[in-house]
N, C-alpha and C. Protein backbone atom coordinates (compact mmCIF):
# COMPACT_ATOMS: atom_id res chain seq x y z
N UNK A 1 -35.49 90.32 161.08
CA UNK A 1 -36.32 90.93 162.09
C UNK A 1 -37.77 90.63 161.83
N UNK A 2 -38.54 91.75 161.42
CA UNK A 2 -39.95 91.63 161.23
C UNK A 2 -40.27 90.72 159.94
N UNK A 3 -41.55 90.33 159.27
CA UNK A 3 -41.45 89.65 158.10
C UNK A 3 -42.29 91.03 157.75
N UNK A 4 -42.68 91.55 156.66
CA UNK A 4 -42.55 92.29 155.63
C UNK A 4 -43.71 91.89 154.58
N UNK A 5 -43.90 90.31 154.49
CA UNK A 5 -44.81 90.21 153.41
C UNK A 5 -45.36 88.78 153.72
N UNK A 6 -47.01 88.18 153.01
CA UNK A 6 -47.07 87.14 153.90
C UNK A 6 -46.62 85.79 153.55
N UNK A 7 -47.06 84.97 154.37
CA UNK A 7 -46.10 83.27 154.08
C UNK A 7 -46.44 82.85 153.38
N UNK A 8 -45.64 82.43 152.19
CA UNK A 8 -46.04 81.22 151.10
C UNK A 8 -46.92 80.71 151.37
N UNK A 9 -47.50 80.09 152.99
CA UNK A 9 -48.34 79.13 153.08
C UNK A 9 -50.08 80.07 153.09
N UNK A 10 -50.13 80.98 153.01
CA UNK A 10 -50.95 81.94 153.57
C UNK A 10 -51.91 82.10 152.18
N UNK A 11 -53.43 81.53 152.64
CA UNK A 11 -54.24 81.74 151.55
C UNK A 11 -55.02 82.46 151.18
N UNK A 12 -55.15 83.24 150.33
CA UNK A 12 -55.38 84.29 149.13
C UNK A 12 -56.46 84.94 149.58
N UNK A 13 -56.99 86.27 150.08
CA UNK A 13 -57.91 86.65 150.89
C UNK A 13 -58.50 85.82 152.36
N UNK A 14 -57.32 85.66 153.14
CA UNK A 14 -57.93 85.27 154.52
C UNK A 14 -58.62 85.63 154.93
N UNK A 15 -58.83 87.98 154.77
CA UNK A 15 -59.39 87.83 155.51
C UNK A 15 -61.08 88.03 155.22
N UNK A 16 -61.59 87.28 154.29
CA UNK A 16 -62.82 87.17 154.19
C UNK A 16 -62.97 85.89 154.98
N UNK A 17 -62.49 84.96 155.65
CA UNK A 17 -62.73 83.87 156.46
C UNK A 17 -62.85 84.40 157.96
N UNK A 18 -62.18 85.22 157.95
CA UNK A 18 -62.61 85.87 159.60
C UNK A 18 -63.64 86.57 159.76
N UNK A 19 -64.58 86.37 160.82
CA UNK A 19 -65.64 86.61 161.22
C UNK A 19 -65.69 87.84 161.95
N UNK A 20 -64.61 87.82 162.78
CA UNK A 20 -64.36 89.39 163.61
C UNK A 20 -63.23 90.14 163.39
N UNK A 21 -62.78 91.13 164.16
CA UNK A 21 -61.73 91.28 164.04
C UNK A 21 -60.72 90.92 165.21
N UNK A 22 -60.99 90.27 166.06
CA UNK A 22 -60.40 89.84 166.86
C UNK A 22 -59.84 88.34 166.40
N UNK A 23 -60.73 87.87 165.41
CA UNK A 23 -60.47 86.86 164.68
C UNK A 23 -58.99 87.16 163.71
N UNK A 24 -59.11 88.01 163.03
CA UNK A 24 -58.51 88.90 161.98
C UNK A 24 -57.01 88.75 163.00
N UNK A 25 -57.00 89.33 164.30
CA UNK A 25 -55.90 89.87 164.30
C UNK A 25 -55.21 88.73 165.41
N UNK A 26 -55.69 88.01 165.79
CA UNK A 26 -55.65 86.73 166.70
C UNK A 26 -54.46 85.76 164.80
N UNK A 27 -55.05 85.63 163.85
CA UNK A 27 -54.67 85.11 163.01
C UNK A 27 -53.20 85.94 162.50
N UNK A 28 -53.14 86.98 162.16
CA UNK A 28 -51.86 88.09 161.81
C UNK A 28 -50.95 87.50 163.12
N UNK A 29 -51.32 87.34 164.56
CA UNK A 29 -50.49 87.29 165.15
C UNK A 29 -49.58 85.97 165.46
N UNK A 30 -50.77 84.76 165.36
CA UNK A 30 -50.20 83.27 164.81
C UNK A 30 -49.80 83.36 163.47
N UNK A 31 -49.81 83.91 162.63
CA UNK A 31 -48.69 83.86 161.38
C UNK A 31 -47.86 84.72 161.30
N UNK A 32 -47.49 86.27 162.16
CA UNK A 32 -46.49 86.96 161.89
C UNK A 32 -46.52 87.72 160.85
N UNK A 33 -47.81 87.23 159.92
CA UNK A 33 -47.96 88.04 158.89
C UNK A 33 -48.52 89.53 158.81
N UNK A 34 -46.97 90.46 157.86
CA UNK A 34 -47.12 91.52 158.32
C UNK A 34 -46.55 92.28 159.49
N UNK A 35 -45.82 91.52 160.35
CA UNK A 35 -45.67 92.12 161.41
C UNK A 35 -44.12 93.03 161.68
N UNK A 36 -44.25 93.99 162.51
CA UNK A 36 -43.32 95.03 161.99
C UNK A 36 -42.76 95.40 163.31
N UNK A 37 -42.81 94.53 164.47
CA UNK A 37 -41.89 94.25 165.64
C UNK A 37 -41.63 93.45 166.21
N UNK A 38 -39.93 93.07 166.56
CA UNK A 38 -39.95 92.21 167.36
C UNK A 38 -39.48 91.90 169.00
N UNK A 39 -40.51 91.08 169.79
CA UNK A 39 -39.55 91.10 170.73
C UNK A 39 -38.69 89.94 171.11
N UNK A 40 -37.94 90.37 171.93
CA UNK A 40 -36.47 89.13 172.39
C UNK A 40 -36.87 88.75 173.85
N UNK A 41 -37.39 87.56 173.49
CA UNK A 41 -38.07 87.40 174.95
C UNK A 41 -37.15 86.06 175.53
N UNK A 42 -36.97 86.15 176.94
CA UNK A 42 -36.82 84.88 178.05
C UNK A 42 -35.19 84.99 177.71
N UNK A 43 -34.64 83.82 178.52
CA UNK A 43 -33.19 83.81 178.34
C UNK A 43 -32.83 83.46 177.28
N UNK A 44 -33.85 82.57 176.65
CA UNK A 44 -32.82 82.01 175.05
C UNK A 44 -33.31 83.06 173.99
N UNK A 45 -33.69 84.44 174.40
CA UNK A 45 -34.02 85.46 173.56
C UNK A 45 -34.49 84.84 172.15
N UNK A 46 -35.59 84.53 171.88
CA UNK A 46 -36.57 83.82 170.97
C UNK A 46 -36.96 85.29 170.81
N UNK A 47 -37.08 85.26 169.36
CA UNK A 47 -37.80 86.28 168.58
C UNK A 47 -39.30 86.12 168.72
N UNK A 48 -40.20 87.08 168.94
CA UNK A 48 -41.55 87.29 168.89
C UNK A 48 -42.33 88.48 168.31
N UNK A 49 -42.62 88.15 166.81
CA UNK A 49 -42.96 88.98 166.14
C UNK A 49 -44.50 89.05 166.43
N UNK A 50 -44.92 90.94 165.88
CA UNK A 50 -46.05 90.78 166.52
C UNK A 50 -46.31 92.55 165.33
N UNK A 51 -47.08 93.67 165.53
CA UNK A 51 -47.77 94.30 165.00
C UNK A 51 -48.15 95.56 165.78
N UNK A 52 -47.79 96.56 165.61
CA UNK A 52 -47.30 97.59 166.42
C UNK A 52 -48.86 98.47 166.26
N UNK A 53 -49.38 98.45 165.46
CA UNK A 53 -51.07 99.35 165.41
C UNK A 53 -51.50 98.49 166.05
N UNK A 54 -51.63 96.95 166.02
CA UNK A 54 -52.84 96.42 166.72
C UNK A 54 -52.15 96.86 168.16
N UNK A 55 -51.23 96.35 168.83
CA UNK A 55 -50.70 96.32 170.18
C UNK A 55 -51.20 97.93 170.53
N UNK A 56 -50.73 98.64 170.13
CA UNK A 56 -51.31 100.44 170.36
C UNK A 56 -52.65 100.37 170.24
N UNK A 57 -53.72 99.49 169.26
CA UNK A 57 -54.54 100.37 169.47
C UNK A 57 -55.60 99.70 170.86
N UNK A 58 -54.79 98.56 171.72
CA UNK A 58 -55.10 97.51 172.37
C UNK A 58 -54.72 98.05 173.95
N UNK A 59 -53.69 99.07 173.84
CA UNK A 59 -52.82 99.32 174.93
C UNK A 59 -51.87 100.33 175.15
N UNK A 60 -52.48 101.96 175.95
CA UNK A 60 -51.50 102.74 176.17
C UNK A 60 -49.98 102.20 176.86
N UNK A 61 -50.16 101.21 177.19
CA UNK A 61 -48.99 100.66 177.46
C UNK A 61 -48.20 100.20 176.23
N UNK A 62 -48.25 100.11 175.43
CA UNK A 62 -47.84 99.69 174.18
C UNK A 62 -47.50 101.11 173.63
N UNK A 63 -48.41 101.88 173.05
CA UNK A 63 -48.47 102.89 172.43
C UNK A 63 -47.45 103.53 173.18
N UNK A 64 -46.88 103.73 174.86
CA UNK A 64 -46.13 104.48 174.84
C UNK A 64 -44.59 103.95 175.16
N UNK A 65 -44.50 102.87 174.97
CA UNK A 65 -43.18 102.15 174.55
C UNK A 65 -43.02 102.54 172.83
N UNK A 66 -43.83 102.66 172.07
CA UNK A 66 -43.55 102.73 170.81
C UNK A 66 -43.20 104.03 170.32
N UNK A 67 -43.88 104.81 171.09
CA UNK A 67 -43.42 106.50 171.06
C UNK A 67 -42.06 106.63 171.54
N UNK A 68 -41.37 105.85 172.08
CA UNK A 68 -40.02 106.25 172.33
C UNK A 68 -38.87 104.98 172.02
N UNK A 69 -39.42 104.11 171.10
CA UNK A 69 -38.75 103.23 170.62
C UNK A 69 -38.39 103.52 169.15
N UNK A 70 -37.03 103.30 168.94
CA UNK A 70 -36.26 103.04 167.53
C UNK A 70 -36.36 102.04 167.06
N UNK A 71 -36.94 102.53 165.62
CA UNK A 71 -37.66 101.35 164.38
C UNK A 71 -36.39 100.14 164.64
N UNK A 72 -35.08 100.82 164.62
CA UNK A 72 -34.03 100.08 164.38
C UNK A 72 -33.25 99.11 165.75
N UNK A 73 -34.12 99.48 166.92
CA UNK A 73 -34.17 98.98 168.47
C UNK A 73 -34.26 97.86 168.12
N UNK A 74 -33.87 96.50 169.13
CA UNK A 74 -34.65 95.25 169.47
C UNK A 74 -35.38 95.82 171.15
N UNK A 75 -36.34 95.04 170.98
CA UNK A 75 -37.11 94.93 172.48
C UNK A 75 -36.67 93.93 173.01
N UNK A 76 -36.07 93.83 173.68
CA UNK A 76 -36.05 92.67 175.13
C UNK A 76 -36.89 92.58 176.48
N UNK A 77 -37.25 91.57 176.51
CA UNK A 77 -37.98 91.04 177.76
C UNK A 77 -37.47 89.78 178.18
N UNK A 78 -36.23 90.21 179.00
CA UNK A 78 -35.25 88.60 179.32
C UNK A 78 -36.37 87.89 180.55
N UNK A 79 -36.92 88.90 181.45
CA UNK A 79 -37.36 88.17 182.34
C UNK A 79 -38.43 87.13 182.76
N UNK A 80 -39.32 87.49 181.73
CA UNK A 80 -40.40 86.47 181.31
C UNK A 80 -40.27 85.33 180.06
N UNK A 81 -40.89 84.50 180.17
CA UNK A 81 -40.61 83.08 179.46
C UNK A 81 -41.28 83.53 178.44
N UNK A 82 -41.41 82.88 177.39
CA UNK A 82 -41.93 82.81 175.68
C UNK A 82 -43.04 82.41 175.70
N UNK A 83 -43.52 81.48 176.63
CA UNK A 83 -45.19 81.41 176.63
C UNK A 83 -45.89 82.21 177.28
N UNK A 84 -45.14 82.64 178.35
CA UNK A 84 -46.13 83.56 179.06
C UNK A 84 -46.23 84.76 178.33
N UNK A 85 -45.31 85.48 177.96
CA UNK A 85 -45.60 86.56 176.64
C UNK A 85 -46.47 86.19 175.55
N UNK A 86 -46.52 85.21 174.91
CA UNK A 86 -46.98 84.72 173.75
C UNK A 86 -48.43 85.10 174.67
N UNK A 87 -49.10 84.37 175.57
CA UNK A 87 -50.41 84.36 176.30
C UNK A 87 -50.45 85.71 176.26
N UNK A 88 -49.90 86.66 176.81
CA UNK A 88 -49.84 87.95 177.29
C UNK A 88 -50.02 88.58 175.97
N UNK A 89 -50.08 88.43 174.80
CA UNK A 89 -49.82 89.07 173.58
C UNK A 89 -51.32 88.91 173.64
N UNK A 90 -51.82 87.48 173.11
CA UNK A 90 -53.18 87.19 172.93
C UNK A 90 -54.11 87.57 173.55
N UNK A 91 -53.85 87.95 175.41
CA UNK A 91 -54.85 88.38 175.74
C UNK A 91 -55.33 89.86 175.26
N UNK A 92 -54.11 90.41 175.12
CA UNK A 92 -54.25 91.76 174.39
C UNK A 92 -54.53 92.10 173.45
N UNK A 93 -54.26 91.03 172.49
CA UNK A 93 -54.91 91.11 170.97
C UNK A 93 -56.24 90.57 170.89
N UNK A 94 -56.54 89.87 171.69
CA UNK A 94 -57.85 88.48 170.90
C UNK A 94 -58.97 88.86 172.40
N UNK A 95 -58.71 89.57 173.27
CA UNK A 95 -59.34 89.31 174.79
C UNK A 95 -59.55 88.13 175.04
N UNK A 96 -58.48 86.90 175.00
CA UNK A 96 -58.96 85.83 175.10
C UNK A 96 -58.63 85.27 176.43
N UNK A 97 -58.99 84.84 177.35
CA UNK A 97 -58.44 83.79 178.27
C UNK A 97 -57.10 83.01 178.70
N UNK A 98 -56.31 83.46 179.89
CA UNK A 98 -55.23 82.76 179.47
C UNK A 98 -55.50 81.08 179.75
N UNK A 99 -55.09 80.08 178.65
CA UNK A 99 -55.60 78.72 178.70
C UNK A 99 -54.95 78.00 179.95
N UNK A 100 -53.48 78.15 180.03
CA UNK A 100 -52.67 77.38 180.91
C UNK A 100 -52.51 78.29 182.22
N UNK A 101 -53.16 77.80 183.79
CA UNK A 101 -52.70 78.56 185.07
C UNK A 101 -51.56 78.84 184.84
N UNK A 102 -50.36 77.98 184.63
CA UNK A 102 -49.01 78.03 185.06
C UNK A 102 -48.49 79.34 183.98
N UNK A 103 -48.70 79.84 183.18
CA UNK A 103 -48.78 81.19 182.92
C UNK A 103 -49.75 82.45 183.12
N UNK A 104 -50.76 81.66 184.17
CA UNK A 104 -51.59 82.69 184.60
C UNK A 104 -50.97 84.27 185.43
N UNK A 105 -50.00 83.85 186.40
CA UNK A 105 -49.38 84.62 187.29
C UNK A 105 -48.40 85.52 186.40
N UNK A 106 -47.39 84.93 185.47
CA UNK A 106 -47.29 85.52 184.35
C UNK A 106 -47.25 86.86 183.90
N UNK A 107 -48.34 86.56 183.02
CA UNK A 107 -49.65 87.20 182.64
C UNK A 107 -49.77 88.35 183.37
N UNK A 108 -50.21 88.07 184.46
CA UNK A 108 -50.41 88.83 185.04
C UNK A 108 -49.35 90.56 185.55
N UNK A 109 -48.62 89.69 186.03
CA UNK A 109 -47.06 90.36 186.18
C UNK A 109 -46.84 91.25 185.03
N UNK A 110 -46.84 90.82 183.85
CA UNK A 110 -46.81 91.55 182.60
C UNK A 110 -47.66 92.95 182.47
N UNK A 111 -49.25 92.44 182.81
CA UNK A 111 -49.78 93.77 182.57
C UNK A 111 -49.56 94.74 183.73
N UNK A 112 -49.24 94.36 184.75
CA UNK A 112 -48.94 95.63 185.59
C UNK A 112 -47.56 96.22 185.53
N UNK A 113 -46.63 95.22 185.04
CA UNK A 113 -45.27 95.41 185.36
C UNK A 113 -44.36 95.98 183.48
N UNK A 114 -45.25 95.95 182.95
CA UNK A 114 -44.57 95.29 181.05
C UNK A 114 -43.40 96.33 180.94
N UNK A 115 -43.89 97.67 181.13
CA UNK A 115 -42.71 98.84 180.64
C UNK A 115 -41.37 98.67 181.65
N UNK A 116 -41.48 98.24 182.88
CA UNK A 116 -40.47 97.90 183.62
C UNK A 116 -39.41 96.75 183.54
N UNK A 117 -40.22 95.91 182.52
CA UNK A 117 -39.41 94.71 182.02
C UNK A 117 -38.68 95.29 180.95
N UNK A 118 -39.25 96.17 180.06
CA UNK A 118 -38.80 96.49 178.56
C UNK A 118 -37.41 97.07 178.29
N UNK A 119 -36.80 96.36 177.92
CA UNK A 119 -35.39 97.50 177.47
C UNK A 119 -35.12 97.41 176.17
N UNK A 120 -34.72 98.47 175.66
CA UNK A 120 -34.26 98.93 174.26
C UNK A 120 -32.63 98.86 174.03
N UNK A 121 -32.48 98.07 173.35
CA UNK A 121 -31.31 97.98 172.66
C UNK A 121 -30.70 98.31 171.02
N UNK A 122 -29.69 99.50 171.02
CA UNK A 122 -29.65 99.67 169.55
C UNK A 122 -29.17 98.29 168.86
């Protein structure tokens, strides 16, 4: 499920290299490091690990999927693709821009729609 501790490849006080914290947590979320949820996204249900304080402290929408989610749950989101979530993560973590239109609409869909996509599975 989640990873737990960080990657072999992961070097020794990162985060004195980050400048912000959007930096900080833009990086945790491209390495997974640390991260303590996952979701099952698109049809080929691809794991997408990610970090349950940053997402809460980013999004009552988050925060209140997590208030009624089991540690021991998977999250599924069959209906959206793996990049457009992946974008959808970042904009929420990093406020960044989504890069590619063709997940712009997406994106979009997500933040108005996210808890309606979400289902919990033991």
């Amino acid at each position: 499920m989640a990873s737990l501790s960080p990657s072999d490849t992961q070097p020794l006080e990162w985060q004195t290299t980050m400048s912000t914290i959007q930096d900080a947590n833009a990086y945790l979320l491209a390495t997974s490091t640390f991260s303590d949820v996952a979701f099952v996204v698109g049809e080929s249900e691809e794991n997408v690990l990610a970090h349950k304080l940053i997402l809460m402290s980013r999004s009552t929408v988050f925060e209140s999927l997590f208030e009624r989610w089991d540690d021991d749950s998977k999250i599924y989101i069959p209906e959206v693709g793996v990049a457009a979530f992946n974008a959808f993560l970042h904009v929420r973590i990093e406020d960044s821009l989504v890069q590619k239109f063709s997940n712009l609409v997406h994106v979009i869909c997500l933040f108005f729609n996210f808890l309606d996509l979400v289902s919990v599975h033991q």
